[in-house]
C-alpha atoms as a PDB file:
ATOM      1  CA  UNK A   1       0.000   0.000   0.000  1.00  0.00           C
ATOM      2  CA  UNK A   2       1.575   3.114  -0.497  1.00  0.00           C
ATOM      3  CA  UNK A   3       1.814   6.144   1.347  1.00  0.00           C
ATOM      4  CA  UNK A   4      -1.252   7.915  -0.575  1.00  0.00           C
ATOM      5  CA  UNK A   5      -3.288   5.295  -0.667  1.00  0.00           C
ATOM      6  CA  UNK A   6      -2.748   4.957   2.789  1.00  0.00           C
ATOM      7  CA  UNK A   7      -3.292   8.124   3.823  1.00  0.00           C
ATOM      8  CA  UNK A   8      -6.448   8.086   1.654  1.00  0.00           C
ATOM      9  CA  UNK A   9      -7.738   5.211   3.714  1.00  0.00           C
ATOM     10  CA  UNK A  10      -7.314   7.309   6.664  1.00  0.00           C
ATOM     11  CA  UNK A  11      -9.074  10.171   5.438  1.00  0.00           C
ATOM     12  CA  UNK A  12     -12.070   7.725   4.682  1.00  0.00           C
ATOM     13  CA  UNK A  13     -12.113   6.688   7.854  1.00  0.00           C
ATOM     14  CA  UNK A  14     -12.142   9.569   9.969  1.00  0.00           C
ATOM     15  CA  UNK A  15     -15.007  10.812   7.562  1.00  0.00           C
ATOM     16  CA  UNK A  16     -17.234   7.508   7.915  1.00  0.00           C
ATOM     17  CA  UNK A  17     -16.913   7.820  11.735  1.00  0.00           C
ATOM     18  CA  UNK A  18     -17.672  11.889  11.335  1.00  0.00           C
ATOM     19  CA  UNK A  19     -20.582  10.536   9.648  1.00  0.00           C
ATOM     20  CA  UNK A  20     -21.783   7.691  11.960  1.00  0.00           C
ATOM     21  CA  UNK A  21     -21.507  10.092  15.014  1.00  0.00           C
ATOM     22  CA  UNK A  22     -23.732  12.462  13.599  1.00  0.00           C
ATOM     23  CA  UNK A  23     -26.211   9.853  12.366  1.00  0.00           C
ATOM     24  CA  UNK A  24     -26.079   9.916   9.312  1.00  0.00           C
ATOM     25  CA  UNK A  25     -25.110   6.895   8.280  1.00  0.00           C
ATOM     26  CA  UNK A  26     -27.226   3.414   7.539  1.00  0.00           C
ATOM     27  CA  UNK A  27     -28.172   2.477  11.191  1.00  0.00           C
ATOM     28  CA  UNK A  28     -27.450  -1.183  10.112  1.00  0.00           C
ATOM     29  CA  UNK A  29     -24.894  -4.033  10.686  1.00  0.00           C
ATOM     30  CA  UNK A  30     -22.772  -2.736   7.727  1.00  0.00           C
ATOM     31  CA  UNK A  31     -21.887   0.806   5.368  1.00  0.00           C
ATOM     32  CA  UNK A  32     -20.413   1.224   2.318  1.00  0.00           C
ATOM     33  CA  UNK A  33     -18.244   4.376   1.388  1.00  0.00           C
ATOM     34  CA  UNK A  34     -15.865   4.551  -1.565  1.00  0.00           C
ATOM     35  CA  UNK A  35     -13.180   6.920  -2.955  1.00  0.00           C
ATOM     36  CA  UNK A  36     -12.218   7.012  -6.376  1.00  0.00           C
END
């Protein structure tokens, strides 16, 4: 993995968990969030 990619994976992350803390993600057992 390089460095980008890594840090890319990061950044996805911290947003999903930005997300689920403010509720606004699928309530459900699972999520699915992609970067291109």
């Amino acid at each position: 993995m390089t460095d980008s990619t890594l840090n890319l994976a990061q950044e996805l992350i911290r947003t999903a968990n930005a997300l689920r803390e403010r509720g606004l993600l699928f309530r459900g057992a699972h999520a699915n969030l992609s970067a291109r």
